[in-house]
PDB file of N, CA and C in Angstrom:
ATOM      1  N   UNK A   1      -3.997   5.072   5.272  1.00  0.00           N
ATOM      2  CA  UNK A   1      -3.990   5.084   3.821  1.00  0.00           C
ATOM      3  C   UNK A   1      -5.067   6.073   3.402  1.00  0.00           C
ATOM      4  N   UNK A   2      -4.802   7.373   2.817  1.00  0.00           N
ATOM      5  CA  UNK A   2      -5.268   8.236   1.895  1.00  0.00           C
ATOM      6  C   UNK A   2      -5.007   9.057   1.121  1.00  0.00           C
ATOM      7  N   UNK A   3      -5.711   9.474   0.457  1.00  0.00           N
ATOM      8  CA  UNK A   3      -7.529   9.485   0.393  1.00  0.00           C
ATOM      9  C   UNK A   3      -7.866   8.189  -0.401  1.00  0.00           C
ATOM     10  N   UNK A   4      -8.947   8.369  -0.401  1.00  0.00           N
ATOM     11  CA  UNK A   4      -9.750   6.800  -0.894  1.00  0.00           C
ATOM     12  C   UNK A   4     -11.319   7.104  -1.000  1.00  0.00           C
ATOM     13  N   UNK A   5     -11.281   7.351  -2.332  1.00  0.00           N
ATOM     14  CA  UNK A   5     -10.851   6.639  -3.668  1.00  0.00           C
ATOM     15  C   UNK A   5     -10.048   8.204  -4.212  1.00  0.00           C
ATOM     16  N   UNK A   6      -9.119   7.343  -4.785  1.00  0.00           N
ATOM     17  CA  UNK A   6      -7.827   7.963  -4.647  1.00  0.00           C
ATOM     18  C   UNK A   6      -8.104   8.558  -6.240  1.00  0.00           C
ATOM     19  N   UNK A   7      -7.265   8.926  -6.797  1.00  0.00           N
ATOM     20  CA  UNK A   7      -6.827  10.309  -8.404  1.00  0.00           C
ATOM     21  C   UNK A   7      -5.993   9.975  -8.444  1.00  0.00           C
ATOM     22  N   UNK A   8      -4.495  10.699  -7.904  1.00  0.00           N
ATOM     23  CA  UNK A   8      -2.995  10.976  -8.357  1.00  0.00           C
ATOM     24  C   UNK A   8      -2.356  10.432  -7.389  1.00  0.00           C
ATOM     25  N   UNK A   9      -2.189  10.430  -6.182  1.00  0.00           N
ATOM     26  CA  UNK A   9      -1.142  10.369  -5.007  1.00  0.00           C
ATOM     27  C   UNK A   9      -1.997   9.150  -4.098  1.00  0.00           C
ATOM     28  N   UNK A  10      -1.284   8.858  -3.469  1.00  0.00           N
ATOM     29  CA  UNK A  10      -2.009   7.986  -2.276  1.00  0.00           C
ATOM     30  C   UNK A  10      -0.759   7.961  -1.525  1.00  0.00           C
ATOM     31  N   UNK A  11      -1.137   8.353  -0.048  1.00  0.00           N
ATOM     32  CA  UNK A  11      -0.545   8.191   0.628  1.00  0.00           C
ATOM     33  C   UNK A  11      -0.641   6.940   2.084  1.00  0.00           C
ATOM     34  N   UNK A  12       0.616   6.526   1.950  1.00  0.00           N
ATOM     35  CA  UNK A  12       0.595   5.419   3.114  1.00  0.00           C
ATOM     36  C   UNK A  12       1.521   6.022   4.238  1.00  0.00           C
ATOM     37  N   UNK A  13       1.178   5.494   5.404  1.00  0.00           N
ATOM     38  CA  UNK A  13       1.797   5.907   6.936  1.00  0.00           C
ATOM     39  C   UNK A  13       1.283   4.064   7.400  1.00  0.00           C
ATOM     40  N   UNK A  14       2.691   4.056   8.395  1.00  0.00           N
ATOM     41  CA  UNK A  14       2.905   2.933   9.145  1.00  0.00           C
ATOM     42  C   UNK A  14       3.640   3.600  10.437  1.00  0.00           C
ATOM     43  N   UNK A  15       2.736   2.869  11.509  1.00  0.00           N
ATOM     44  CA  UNK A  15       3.192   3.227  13.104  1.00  0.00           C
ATOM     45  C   UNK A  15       3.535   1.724  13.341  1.00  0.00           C
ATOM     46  N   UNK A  16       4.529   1.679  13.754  1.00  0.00           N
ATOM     47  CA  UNK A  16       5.670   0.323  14.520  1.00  0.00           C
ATOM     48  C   UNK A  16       5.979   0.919  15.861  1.00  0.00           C
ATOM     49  N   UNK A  17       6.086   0.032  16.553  1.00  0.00           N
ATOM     50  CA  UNK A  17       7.197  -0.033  17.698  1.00  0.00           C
ATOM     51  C   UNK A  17       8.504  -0.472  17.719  1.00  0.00           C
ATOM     52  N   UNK A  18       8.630  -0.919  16.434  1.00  0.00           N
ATOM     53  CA  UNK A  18       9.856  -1.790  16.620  1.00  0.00           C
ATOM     54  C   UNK A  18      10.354  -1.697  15.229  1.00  0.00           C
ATOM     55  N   UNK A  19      11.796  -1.878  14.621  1.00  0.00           N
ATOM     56  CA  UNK A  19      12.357  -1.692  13.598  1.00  0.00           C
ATOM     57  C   UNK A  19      11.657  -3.382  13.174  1.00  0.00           C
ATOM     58  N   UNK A  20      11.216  -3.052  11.962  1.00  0.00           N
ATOM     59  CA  UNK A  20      10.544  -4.170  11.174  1.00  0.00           C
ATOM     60  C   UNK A  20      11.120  -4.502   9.676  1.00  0.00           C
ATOM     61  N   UNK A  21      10.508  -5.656   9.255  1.00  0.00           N
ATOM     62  CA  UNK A  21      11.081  -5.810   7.457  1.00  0.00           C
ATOM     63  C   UNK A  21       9.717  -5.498   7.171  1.00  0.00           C
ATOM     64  N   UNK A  22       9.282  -4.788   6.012  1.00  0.00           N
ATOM     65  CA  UNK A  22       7.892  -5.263   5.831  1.00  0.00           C
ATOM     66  C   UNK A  22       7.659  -5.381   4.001  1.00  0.00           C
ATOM     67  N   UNK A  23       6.548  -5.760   3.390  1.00  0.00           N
ATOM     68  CA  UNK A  23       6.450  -5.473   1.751  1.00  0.00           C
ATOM     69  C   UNK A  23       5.086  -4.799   1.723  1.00  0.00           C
ATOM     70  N   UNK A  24       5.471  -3.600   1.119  1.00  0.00           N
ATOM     71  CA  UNK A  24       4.201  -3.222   0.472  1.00  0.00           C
ATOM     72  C   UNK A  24       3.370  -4.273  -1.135  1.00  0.00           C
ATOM     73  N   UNK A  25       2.325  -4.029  -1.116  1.00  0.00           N
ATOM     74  CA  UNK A  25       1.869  -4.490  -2.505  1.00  0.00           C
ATOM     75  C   UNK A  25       0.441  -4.673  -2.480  1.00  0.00           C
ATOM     76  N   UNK A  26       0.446  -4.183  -4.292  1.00  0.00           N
ATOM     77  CA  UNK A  26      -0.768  -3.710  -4.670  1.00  0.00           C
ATOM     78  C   UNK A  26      -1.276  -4.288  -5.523  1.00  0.00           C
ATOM     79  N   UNK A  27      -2.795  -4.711  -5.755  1.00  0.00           N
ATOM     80  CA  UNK A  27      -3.054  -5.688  -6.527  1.00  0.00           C
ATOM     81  C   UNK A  27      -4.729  -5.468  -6.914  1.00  0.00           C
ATOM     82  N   UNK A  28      -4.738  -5.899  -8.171  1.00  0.00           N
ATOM     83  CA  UNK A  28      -5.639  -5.942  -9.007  1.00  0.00           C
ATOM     84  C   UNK A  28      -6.960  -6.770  -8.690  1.00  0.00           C
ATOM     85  N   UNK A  29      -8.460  -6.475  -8.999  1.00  0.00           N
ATOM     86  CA  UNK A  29      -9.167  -7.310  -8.489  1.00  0.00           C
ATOM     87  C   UNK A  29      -8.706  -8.856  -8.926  1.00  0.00           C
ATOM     88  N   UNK A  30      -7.928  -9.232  -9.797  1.00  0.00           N
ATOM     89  CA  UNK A  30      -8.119 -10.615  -9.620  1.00  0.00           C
ATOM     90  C   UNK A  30      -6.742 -11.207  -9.713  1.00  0.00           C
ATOM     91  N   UNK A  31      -5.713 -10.137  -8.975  1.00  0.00           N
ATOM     92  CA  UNK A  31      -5.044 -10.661  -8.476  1.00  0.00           C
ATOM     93  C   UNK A  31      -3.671 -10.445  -8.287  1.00  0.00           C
ATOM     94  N   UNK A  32      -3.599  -9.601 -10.146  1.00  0.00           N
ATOM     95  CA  UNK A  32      -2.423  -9.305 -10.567  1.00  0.00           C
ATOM     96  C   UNK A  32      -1.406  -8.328  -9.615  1.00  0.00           C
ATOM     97  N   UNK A  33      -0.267  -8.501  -9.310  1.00  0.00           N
ATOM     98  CA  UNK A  33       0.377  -7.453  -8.509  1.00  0.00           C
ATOM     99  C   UNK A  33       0.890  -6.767  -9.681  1.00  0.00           C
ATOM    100  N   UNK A  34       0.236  -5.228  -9.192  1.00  0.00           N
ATOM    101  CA  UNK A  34       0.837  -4.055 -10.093  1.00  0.00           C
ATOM    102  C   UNK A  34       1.743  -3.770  -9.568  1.00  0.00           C
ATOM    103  N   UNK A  35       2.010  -3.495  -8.062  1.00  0.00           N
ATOM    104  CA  UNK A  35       3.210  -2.398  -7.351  1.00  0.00           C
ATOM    105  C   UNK A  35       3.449  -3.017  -6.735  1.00  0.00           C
ATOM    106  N   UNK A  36       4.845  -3.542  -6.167  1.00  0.00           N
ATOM    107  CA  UNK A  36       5.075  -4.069  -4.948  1.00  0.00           C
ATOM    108  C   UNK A  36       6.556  -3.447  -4.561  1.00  0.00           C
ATOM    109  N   UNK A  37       7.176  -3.381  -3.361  1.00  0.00           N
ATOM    110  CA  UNK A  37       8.212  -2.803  -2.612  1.00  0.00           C
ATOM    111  C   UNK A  37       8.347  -3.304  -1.264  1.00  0.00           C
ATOM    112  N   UNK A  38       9.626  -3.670  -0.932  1.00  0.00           N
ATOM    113  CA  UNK A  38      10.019  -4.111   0.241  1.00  0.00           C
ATOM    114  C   UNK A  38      10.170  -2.976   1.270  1.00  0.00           C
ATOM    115  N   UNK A  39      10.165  -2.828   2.422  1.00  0.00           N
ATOM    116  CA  UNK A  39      10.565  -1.314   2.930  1.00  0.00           C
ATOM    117  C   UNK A  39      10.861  -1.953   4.473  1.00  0.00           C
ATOM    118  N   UNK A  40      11.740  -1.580   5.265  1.00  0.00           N
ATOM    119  CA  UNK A  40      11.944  -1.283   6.778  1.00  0.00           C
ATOM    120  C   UNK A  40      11.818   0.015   7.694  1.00  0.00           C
ATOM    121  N   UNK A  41      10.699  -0.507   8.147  1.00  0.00           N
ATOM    122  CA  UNK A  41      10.149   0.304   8.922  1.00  0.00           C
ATOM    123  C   UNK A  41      11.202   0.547  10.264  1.00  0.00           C
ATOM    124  N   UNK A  42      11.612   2.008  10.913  1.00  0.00           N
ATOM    125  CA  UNK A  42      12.007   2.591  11.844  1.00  0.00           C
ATOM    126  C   UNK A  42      11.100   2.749  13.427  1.00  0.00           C
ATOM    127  N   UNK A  43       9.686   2.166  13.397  1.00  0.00           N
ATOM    128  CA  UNK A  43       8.980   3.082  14.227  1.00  0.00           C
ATOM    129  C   UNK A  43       7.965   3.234  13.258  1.00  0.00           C
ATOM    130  N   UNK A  44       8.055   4.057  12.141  1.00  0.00           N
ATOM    131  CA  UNK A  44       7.415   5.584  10.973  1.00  0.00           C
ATOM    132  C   UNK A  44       7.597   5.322  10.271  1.00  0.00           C
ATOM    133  N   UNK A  45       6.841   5.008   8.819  1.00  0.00           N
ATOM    134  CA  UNK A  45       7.080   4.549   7.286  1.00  0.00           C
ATOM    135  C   UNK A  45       6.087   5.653   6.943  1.00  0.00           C
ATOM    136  N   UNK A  46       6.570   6.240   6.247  1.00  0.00           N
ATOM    137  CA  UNK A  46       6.052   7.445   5.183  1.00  0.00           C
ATOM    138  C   UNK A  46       5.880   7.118   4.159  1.00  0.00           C
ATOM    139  N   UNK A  47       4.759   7.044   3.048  1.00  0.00           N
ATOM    140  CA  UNK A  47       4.955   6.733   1.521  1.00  0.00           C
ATOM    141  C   UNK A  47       4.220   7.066   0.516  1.00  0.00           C
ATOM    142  N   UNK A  48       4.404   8.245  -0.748  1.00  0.00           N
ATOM    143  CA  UNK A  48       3.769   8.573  -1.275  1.00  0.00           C
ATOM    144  C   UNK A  48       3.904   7.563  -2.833  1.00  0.00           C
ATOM    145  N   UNK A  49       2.715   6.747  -2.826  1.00  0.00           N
ATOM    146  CA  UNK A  49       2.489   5.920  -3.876  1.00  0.00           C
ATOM    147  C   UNK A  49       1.951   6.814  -4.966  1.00  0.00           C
ATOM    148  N   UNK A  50       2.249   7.351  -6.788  1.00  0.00           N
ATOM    149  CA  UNK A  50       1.554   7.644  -7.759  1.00  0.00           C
ATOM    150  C   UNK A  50       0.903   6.619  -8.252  1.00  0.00           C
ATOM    151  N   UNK A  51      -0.282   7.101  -8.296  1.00  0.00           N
ATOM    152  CA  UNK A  51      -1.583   5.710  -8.759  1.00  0.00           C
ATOM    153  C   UNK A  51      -2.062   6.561 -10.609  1.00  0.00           C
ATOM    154  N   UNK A  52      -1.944   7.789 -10.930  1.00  0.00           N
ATOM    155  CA  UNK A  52      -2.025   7.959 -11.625  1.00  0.00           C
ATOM    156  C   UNK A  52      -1.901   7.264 -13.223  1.00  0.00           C
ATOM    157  N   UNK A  53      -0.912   6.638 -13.510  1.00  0.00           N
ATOM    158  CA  UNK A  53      -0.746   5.596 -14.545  1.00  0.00           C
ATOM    159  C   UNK A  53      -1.967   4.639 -14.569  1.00  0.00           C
ATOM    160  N   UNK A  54      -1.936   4.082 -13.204  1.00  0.00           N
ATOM    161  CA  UNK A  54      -2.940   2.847 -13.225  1.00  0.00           C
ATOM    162  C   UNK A  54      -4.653   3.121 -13.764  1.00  0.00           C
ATOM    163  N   UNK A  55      -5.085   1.933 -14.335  1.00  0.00           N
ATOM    164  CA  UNK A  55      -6.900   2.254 -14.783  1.00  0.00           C
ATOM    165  C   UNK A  55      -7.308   2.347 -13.652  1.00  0.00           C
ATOM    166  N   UNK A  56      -8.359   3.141 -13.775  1.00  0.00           N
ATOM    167  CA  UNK A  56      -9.644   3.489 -13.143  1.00  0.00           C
ATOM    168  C   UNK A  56      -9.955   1.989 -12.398  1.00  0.00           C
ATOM    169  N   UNK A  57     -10.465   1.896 -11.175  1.00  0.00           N
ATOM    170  CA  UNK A  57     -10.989   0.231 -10.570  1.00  0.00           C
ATOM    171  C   UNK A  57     -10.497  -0.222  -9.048  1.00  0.00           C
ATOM    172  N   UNK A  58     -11.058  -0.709  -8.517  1.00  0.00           N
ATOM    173  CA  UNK A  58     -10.563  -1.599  -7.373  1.00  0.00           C
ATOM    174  C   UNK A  58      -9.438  -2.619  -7.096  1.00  0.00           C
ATOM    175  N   UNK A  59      -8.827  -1.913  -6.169  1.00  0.00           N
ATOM    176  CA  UNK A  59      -7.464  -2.599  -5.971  1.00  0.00           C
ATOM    177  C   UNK A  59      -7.349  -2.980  -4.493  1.00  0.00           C
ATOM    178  N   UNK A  60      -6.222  -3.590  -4.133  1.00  0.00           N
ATOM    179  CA  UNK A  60      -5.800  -4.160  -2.637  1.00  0.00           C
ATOM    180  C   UNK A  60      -4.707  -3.831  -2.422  1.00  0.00           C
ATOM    181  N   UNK A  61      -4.259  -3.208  -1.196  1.00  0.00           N
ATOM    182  CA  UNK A  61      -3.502  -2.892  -1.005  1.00  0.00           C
ATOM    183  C   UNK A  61      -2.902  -3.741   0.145  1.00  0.00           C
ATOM    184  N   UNK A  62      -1.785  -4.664   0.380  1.00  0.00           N
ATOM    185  CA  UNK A  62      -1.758  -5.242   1.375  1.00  0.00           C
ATOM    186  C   UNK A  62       0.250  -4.566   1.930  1.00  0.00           C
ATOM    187  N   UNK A  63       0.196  -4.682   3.441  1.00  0.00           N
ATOM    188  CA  UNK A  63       1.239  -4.299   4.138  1.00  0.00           C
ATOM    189  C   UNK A  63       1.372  -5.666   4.819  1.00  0.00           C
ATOM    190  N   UNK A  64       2.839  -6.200   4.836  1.00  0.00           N
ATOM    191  CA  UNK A  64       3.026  -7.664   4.988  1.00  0.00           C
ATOM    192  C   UNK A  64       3.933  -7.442   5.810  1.00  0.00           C
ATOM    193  N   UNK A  65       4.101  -8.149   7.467  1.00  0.00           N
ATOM    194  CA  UNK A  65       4.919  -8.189   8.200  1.00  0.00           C
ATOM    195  C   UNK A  65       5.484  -9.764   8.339  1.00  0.00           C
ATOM    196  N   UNK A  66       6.526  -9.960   8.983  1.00  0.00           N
ATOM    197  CA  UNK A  66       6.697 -10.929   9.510  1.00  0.00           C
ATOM    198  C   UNK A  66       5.734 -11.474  11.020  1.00  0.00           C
ATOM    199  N   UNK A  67       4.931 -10.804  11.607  1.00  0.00           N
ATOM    200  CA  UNK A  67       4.129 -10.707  12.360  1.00  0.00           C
ATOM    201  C   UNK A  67       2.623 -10.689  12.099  1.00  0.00           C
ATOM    202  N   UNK A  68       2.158 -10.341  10.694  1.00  0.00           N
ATOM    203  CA  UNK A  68       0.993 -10.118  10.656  1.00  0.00           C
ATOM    204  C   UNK A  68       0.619  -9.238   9.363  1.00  0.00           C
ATOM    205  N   UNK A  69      -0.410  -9.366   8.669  1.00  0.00           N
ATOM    206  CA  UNK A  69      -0.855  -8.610   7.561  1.00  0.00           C
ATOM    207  C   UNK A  69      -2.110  -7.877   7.340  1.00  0.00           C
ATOM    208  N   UNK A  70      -1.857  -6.739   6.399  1.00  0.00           N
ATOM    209  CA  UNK A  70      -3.206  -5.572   6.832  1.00  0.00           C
ATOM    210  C   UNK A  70      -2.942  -5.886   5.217  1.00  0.00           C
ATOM    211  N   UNK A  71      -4.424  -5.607   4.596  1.00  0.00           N
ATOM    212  CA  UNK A  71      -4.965  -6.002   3.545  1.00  0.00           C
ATOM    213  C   UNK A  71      -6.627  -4.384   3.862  1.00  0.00           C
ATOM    214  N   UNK A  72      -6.200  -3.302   2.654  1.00  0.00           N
ATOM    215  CA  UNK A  72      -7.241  -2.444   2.773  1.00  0.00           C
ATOM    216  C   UNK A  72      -7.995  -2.379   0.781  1.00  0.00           C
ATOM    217  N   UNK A  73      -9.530  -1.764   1.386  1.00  0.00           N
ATOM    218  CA  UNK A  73      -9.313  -2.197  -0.147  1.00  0.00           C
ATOM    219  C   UNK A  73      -9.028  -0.401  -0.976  1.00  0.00           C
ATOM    220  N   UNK A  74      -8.747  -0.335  -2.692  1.00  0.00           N
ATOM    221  CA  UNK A  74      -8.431   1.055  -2.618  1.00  0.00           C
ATOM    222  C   UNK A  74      -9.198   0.948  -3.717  1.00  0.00           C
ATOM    223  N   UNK A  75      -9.830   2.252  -4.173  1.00  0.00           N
ATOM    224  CA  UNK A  75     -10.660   2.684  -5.878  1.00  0.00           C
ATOM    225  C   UNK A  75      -9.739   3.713  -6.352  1.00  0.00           C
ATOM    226  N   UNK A  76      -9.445   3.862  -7.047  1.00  0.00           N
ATOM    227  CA  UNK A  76      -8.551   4.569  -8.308  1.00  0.00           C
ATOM    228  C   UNK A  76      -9.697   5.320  -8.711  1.00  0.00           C
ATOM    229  N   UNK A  77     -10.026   6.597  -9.208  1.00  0.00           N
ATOM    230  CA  UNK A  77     -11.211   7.219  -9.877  1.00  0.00           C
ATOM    231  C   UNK A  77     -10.509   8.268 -10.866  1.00  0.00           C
TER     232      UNK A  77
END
């Protein structure tokens, strides 16, 4: 996940071994989900998120498997 602290674009990359279900989603310090998206991963998930709209502030970005969850944190500037 970059760059960080992010402006306009943010980009996400996911390495799998295995064809997966997964949900992206993005969330507000206290809680609110702004962005969220389901996606299946091949192996390779490519993803250019626009953060531009969103305020200025600290967010979470979490990638949700059926296996396990990555939770990073992100700043908007």
């Amino acid at each position: 996940i970059y760059p960080n602290p992010v402006k306009n674009q943010l980009y996400i990359k996911v390495n799998t071994k295995e064809t997966t279900n997964a949900q992206l989603k993005l969330t507000n310090q206290i809680g609110q989900i702004i962005y969220t998206e389901n996606i299946v991963t091949n192996g390779n998930f490519n993803k250019t998120l626009s953060v531009s709209s969103f305020p200025k502030g600290i967010y979470f970005l979490q990638i949700i498997t059926k296996h396990n969850s990555i939770t990073k944190k992100i700043i908007i500037d």
